[in-house]
N, C-alpha and C. Protein backbone atom coordinates (compact mmCIF):
# COMPACT_ATOMS: atom_id res chain seq x y z
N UNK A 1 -27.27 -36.62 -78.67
CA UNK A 1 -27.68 -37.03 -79.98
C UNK A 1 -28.92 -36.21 -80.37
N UNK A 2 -28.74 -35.45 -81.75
CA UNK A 2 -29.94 -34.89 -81.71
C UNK A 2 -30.80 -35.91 -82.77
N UNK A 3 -32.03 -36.07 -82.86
CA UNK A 3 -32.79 -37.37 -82.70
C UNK A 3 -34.14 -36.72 -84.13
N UNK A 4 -34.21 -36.94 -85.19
CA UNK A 4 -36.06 -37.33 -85.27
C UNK A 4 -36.84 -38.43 -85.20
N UNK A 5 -38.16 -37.61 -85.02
CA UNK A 5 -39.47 -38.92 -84.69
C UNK A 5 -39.48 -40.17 -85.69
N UNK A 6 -39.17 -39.14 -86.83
CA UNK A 6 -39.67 -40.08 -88.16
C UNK A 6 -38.18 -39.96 -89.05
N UNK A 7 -37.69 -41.38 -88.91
CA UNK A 7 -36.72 -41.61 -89.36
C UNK A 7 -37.17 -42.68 -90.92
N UNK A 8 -36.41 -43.35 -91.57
CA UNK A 8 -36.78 -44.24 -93.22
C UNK A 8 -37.80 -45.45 -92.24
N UNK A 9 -36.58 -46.07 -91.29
CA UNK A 9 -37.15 -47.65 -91.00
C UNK A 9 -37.58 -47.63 -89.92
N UNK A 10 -38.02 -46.70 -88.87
CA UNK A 10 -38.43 -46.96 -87.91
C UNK A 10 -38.48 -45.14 -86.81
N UNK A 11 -38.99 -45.40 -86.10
CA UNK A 11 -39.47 -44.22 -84.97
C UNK A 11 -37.92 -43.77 -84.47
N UNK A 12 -37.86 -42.60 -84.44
CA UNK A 12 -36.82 -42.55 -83.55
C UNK A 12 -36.94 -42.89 -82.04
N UNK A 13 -38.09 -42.85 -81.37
CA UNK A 13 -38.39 -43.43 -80.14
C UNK A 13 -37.66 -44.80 -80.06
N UNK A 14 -38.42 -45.53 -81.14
CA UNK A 14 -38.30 -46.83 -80.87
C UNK A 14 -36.50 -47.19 -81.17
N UNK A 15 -36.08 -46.64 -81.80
CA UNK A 15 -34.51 -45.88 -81.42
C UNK A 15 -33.88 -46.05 -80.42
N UNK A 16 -34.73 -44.87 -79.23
CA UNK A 16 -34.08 -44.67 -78.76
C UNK A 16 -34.25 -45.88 -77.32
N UNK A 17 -34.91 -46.55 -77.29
CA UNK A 17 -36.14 -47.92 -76.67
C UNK A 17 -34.84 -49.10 -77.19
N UNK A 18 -34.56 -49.15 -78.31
CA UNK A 18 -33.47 -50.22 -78.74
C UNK A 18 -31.86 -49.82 -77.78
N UNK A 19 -31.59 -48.48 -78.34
CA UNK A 19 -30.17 -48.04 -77.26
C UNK A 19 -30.54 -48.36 -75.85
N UNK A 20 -31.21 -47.91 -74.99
CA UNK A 20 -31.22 -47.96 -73.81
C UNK A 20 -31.46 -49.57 -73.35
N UNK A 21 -32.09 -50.83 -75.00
CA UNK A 21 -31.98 -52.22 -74.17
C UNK A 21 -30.66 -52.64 -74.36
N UNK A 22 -29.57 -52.01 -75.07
CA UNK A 22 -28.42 -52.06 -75.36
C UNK A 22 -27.53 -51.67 -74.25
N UNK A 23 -27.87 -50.95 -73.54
CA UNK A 23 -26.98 -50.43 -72.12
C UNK A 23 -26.95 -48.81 -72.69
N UNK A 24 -27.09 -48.40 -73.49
CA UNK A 24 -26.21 -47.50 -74.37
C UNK A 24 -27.63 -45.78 -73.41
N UNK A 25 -26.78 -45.27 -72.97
CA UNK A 25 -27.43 -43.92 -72.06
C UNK A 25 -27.28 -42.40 -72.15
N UNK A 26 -27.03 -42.71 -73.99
CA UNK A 26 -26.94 -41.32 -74.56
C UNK A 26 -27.78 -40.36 -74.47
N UNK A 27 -27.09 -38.79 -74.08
CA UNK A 27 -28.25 -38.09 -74.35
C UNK A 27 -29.28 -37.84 -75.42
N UNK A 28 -30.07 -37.05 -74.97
CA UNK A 28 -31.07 -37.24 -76.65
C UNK A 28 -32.14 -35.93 -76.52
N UNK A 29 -31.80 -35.28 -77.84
CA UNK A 29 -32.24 -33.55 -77.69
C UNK A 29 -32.77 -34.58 -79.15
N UNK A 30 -34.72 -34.57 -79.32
CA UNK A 30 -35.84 -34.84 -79.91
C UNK A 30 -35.90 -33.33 -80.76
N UNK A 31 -35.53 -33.77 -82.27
CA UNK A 31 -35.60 -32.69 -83.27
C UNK A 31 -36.74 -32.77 -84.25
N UNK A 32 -38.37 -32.82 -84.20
CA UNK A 32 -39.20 -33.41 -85.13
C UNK A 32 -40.25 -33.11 -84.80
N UNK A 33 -41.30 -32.86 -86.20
CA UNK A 33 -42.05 -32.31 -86.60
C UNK A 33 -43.39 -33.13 -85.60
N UNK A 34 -42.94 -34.27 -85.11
CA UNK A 34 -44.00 -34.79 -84.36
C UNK A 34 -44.64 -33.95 -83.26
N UNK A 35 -46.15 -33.69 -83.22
CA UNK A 35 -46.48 -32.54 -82.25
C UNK A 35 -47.20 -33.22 -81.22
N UNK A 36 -47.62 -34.34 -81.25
CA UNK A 36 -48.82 -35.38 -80.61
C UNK A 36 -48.05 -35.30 -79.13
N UNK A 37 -48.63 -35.16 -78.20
CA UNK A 37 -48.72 -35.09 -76.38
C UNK A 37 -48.29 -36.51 -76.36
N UNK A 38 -48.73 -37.80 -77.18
CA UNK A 38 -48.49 -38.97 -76.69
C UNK A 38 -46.88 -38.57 -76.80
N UNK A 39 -46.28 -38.51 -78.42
CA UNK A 39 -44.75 -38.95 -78.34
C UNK A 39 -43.88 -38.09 -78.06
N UNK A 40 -44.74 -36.55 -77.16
CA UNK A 40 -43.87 -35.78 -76.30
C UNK A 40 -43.62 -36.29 -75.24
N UNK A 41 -44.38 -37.45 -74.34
CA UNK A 41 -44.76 -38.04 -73.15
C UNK A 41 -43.64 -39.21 -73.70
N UNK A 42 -43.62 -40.13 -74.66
CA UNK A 42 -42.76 -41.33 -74.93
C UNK A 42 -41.32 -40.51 -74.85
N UNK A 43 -41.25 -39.38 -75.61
CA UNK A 43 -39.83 -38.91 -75.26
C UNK A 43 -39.40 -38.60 -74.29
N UNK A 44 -40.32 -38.01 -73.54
CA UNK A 44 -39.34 -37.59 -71.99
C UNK A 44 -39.66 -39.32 -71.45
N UNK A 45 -40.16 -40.16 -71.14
CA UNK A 45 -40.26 -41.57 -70.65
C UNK A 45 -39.12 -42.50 -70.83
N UNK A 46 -38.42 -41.89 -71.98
CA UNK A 46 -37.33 -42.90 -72.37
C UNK A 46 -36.12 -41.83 -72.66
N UNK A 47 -36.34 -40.23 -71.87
CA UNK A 47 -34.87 -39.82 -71.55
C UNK A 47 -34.48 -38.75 -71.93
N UNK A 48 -35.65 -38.37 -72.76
CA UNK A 48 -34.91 -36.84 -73.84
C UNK A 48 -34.62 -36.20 -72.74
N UNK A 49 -33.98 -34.83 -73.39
CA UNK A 49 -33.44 -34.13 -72.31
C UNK A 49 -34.21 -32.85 -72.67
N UNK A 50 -34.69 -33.03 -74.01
CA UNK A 50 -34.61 -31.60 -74.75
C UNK A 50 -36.21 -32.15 -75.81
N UNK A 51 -36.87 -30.85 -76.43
CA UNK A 51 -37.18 -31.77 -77.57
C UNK A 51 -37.68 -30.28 -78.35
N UNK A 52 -37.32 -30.17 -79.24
CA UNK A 52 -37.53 -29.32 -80.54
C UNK A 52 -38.25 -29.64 -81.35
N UNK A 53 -39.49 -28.60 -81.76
CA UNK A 53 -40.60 -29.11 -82.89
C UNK A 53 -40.06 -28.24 -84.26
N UNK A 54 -39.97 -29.28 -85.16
CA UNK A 54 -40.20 -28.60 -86.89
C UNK A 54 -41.29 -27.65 -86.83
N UNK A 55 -41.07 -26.40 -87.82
CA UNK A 55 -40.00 -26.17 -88.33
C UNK A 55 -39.48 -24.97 -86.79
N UNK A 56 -38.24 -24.60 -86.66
CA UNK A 56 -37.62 -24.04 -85.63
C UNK A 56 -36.47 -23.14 -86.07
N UNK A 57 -36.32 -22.15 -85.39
CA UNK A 57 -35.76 -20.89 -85.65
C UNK A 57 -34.34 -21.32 -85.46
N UNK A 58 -33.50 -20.44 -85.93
CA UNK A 58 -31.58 -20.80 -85.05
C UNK A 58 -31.76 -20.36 -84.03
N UNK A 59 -32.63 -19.63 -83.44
CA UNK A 59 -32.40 -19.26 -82.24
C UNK A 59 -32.82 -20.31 -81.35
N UNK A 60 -33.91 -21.02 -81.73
CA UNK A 60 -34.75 -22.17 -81.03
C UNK A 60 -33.60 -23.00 -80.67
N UNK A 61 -33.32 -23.78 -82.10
CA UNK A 61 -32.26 -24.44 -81.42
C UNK A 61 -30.66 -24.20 -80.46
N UNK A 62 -30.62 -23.31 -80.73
CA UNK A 62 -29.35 -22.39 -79.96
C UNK A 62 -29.42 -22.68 -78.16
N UNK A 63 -31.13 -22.19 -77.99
CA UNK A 63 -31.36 -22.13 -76.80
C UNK A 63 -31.40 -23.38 -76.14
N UNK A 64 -31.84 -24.34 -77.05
CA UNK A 64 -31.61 -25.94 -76.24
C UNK A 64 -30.05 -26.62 -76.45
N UNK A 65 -29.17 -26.06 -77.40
CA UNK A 65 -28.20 -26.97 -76.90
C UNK A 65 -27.19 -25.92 -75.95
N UNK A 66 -27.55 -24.68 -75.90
CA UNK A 66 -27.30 -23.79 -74.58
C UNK A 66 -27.24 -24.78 -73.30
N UNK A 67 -28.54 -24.73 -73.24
CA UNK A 67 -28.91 -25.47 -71.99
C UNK A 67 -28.80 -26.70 -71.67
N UNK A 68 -28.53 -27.69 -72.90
CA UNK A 68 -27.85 -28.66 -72.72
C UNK A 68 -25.77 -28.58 -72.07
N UNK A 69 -25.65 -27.53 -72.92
CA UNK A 69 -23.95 -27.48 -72.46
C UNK A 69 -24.57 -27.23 -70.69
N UNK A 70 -25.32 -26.10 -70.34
CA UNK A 70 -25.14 -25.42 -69.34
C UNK A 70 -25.65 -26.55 -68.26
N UNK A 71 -26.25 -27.72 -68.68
CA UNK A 71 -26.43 -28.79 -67.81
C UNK A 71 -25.44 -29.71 -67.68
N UNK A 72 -24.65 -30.33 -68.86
CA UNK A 72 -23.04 -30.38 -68.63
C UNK A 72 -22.57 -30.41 -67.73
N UNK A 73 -22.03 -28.91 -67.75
CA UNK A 73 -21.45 -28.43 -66.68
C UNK A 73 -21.96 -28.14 -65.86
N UNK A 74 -23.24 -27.99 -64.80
CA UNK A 74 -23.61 -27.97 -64.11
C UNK A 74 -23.27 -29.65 -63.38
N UNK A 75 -23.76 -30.54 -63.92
CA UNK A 75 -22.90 -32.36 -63.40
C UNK A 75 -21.50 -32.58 -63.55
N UNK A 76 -20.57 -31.78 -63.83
CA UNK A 76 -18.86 -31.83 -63.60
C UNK A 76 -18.72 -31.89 -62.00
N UNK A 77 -17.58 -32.87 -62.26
CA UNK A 77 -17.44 -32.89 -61.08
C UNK A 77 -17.96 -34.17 -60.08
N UNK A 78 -17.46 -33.88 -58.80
CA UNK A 78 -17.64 -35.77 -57.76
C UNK A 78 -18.35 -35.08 -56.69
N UNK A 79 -18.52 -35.85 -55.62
CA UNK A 79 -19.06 -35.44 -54.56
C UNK A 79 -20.55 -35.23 -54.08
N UNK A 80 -21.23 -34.86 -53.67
CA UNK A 80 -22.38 -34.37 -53.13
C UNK A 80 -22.94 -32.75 -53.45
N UNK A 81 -24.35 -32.21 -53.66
CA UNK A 81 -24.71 -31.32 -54.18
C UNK A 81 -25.61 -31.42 -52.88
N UNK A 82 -25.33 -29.67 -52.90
CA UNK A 82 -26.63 -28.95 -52.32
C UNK A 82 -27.61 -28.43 -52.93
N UNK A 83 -28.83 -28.04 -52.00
CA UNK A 83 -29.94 -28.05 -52.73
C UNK A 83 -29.76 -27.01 -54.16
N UNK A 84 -28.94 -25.59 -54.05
CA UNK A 84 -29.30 -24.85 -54.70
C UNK A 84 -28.23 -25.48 -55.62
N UNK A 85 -27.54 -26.17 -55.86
CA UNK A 85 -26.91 -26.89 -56.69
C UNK A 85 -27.68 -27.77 -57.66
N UNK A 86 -28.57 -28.59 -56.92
CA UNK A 86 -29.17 -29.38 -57.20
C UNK A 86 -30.42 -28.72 -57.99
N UNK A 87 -30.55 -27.60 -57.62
CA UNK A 87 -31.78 -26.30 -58.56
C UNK A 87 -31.43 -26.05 -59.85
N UNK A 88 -30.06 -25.61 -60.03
CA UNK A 88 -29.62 -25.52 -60.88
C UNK A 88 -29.25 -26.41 -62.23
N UNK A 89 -29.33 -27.75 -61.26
CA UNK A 89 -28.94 -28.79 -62.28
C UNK A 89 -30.01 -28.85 -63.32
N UNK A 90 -31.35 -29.29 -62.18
CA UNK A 90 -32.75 -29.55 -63.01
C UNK A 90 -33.31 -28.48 -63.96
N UNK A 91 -32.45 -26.73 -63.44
CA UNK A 91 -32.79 -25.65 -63.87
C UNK A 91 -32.07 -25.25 -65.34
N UNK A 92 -31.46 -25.92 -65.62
CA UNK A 92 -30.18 -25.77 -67.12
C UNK A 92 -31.24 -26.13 -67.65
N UNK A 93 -31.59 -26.95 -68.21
CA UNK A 93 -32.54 -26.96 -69.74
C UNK A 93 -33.90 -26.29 -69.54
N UNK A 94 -34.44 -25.27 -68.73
CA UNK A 94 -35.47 -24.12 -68.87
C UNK A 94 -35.13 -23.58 -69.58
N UNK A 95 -34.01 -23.06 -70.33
CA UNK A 95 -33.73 -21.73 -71.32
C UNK A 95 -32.84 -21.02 -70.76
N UNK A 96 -32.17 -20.00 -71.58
CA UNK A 96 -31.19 -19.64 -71.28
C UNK A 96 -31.27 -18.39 -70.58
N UNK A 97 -32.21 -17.64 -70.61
CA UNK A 97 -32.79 -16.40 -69.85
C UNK A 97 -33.68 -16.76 -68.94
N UNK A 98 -33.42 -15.49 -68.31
CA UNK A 98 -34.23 -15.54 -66.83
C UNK A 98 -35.77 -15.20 -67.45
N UNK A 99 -36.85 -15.63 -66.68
CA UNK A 99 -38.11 -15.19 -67.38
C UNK A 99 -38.30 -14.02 -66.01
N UNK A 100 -39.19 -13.35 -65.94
CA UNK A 100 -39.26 -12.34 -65.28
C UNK A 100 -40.26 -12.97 -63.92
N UNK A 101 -40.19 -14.08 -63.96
CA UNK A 101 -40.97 -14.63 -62.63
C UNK A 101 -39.73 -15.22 -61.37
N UNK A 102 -38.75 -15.09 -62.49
CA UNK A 102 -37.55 -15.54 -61.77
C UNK A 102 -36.51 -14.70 -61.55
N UNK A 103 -36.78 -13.69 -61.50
CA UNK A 103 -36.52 -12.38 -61.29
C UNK A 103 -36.46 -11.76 -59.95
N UNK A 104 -36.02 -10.91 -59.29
CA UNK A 104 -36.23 -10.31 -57.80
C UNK A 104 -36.46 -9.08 -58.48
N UNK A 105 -37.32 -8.71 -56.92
CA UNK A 105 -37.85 -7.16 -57.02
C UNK A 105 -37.01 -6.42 -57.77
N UNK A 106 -37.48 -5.57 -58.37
CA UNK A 106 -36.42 -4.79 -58.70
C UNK A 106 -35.50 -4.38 -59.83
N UNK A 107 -35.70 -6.14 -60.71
CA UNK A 107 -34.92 -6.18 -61.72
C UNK A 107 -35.94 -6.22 -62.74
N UNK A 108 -34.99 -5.85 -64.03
CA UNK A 108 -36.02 -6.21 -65.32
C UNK A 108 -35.49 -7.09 -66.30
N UNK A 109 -36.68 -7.78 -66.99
CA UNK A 109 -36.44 -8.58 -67.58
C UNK A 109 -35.33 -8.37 -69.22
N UNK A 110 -35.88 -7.08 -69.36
CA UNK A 110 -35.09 -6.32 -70.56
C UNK A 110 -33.60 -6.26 -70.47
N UNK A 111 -33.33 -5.51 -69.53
CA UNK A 111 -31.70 -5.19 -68.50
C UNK A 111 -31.25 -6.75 -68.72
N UNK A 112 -32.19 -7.77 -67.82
CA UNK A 112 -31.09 -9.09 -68.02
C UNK A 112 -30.78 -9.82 -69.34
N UNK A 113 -31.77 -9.71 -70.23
CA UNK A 113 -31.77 -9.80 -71.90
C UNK A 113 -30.75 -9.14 -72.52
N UNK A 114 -30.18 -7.70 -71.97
CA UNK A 114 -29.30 -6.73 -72.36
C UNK A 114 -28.32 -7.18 -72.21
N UNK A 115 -27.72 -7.55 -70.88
CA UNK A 115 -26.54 -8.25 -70.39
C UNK A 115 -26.35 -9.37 -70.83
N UNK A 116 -27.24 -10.17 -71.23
CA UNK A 116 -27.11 -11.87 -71.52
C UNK A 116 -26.31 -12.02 -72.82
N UNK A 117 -27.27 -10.62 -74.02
CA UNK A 117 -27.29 -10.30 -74.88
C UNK A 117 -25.50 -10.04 -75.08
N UNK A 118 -25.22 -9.35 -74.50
CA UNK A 118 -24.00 -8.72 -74.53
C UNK A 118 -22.79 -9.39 -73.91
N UNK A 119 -22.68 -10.62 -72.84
CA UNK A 119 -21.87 -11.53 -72.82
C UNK A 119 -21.88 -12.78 -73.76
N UNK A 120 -23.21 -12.97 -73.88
CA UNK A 120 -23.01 -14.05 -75.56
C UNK A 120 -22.60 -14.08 -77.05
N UNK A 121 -22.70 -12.77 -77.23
CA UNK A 121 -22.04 -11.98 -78.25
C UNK A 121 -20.21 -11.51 -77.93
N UNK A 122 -20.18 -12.32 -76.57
CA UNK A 122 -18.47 -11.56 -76.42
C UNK A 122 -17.35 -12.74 -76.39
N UNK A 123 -16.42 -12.31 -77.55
CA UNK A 123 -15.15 -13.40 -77.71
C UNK A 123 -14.64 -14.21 -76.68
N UNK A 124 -15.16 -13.33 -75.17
CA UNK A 124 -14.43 -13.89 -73.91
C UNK A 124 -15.09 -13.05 -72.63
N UNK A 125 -14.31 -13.39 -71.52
CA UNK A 125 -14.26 -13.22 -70.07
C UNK A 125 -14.52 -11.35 -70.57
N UNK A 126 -15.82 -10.71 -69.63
CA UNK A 126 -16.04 -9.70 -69.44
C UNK A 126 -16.13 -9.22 -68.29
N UNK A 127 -15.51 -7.80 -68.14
CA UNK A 127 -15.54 -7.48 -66.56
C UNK A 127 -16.73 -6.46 -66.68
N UNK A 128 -17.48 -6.68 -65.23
CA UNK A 128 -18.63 -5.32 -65.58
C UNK A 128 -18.34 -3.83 -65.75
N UNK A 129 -17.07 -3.29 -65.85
CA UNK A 129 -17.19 -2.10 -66.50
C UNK A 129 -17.52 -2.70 -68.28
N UNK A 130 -16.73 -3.53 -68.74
CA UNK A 130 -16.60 -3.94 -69.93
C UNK A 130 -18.43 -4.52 -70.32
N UNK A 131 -18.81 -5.01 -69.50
CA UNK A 131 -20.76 -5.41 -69.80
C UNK A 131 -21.52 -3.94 -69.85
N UNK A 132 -20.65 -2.80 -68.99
CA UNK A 132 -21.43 -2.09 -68.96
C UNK A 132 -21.26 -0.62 -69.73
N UNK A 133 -20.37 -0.54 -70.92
CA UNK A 133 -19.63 -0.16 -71.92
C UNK A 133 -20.59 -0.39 -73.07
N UNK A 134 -20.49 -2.11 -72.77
CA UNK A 134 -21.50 -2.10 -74.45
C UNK A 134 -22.43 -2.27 -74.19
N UNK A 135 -23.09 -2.10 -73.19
CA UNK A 135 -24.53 -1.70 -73.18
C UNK A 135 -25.31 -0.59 -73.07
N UNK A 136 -24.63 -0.18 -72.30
CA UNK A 136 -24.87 1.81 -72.08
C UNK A 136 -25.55 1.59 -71.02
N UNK A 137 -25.39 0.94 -70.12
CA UNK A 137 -25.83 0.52 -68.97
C UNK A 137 -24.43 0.80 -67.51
N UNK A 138 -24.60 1.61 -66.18
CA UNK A 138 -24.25 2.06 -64.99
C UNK A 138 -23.28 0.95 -64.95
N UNK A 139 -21.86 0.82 -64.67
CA UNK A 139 -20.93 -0.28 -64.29
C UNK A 139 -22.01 -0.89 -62.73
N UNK A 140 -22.82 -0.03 -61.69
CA UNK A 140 -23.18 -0.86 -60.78
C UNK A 140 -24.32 -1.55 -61.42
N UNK A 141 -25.33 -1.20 -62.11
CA UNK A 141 -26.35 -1.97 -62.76
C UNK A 141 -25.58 -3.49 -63.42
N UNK A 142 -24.52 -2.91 -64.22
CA UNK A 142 -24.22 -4.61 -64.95
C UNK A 142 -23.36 -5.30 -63.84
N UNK A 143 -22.85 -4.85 -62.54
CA UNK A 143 -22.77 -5.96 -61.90
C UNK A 143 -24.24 -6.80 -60.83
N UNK A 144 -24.51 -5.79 -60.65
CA UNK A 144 -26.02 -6.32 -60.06
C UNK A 144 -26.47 -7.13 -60.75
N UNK A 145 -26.68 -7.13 -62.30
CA UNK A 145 -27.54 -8.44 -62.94
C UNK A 145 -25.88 -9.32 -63.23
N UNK A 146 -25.13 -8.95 -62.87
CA UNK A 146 -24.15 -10.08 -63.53
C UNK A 146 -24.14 -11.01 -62.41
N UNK A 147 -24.19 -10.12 -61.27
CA UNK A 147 -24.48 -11.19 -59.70
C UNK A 147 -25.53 -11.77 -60.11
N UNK A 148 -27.21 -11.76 -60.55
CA UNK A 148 -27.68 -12.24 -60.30
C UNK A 148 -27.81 -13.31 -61.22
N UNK A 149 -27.37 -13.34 -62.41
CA UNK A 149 -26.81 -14.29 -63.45
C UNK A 149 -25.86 -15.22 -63.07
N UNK A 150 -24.83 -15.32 -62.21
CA UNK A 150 -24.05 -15.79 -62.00
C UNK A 150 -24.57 -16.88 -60.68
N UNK A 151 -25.54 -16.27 -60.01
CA UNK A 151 -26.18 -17.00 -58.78
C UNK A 151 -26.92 -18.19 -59.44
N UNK A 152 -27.30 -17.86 -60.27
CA UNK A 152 -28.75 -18.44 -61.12
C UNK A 152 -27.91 -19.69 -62.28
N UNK A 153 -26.59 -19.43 -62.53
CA UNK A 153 -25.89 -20.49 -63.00
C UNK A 153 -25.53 -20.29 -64.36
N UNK A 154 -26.49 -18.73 -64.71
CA UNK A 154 -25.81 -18.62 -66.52
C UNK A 154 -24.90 -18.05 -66.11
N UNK A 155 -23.54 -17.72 -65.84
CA UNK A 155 -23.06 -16.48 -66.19
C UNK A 155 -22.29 -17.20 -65.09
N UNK A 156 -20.61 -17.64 -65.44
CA UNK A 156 -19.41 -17.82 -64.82
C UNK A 156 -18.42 -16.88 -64.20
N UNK A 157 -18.31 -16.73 -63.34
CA UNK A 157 -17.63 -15.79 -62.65
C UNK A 157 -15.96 -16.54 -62.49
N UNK A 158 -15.37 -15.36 -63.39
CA UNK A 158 -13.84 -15.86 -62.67
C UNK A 158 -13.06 -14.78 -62.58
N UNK A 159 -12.33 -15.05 -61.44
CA UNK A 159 -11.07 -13.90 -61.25
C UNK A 159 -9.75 -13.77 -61.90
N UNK A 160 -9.48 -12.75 -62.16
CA UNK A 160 -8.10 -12.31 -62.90
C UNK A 160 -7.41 -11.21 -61.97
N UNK A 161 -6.41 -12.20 -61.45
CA UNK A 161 -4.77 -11.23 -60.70
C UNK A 161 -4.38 -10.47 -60.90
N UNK A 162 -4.00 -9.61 -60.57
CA UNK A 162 -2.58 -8.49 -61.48
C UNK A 162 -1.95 -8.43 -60.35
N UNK A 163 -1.38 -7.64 -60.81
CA UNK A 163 0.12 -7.21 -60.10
C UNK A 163 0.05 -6.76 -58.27
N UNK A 164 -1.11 -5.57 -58.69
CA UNK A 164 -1.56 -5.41 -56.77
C UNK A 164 -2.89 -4.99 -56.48
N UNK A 165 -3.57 -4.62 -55.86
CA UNK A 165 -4.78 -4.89 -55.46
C UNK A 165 -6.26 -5.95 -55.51
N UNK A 166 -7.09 -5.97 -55.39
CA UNK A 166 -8.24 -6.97 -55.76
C UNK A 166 -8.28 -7.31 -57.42
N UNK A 167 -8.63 -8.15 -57.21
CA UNK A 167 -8.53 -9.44 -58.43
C UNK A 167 -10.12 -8.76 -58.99
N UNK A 168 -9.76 -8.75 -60.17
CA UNK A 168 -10.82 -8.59 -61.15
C UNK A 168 -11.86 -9.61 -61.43
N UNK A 169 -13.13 -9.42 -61.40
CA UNK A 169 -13.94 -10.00 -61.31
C UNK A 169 -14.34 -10.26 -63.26
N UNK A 170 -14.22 -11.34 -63.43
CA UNK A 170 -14.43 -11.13 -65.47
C UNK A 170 -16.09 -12.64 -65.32
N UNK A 171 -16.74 -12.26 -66.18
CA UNK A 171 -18.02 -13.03 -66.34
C UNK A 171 -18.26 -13.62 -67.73
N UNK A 172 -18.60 -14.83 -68.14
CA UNK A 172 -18.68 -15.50 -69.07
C UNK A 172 -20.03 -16.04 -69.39
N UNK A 173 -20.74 -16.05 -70.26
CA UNK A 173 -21.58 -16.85 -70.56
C UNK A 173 -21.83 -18.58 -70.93
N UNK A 174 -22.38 -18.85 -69.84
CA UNK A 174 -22.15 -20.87 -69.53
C UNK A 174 -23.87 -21.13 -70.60
């Protein structure tokens, strides 16, 4: 649910304080001009997941319900999680790019912006010759950051069969 502070008859907090005495355990991505530390603190206390300040770019919001899908799907599914599973879960609503602290030696922050850039912009499943086509970037460079995208939980890795040899490796943006 995306949510504001200041609704006609009442807070959206107090909103969202009424659903949860209701049973009701909807998500809640906080869209509002409210800037005060207190009702950034009341929103995460009672559940947001997310919270967006007025006024905000398309890109702003893009990036939080990104990371809302990409937390989604990160909780599909039964069973038990391991830790780096469990990294990932809490790690979906940071944003949708890697910041360069989260980065390994070696890589740049630009290159993974390039690639991110260039599977989110794509109709579908890309193979790294195909990432590394429209970028003008080495087919081994765009699999190196596509590995490391894919470790990190943006970037879906799936295989495609053919007829005979190794299965094609195609990458998606989650």
């Amino acid at each position: 649910m995306l949510l504001d502070h200041y609704l006609p008859d009442e807070t959206g907090l107090s909103l969202v304080r009424r659903l949860r005495q209701l049973g009701h355990h909807t998500d809640i991505i906080m869209v509002t001009a409210a800037r005060d530390i207190a009702t950034v603190q009341a929103a995460m206390r009672h559940g947001a997941l997310q919270y967006l300040v007025k006024p905000f770019t398309f890109a702003g919001l893009r990036a939080k319900l990104e990371g809302y899908a990409a937390l989604r799907r990160a909780l599909e599914g039964d069973g038990e999680a391991g830790q780096d599973q469990v990294d990932r879960i809490f790690g979906a609503l940071g944003g949708a790019s890697a910041g360069p602290a989260e980065l390994p030696k070696g890589h740049s922050a630009l290159t993974a912006d390039l690639v991110r850039e260039v599977l989110r912009g794509a109709e579908g499943p890309l193979s790294a010759q195909e990432v590394a086509e429209r970028s003008s970037l080495s087919r081994q460079t765009a699999q190196r950051y596509l590995k490391l995208l894919e470790r990190t939980g943006r970037v879906r890795l799936s295989l495609k069969y053919g007829e005979t040899g190794r299965p094609e490796h195609r990458y998606v943006w989650v």
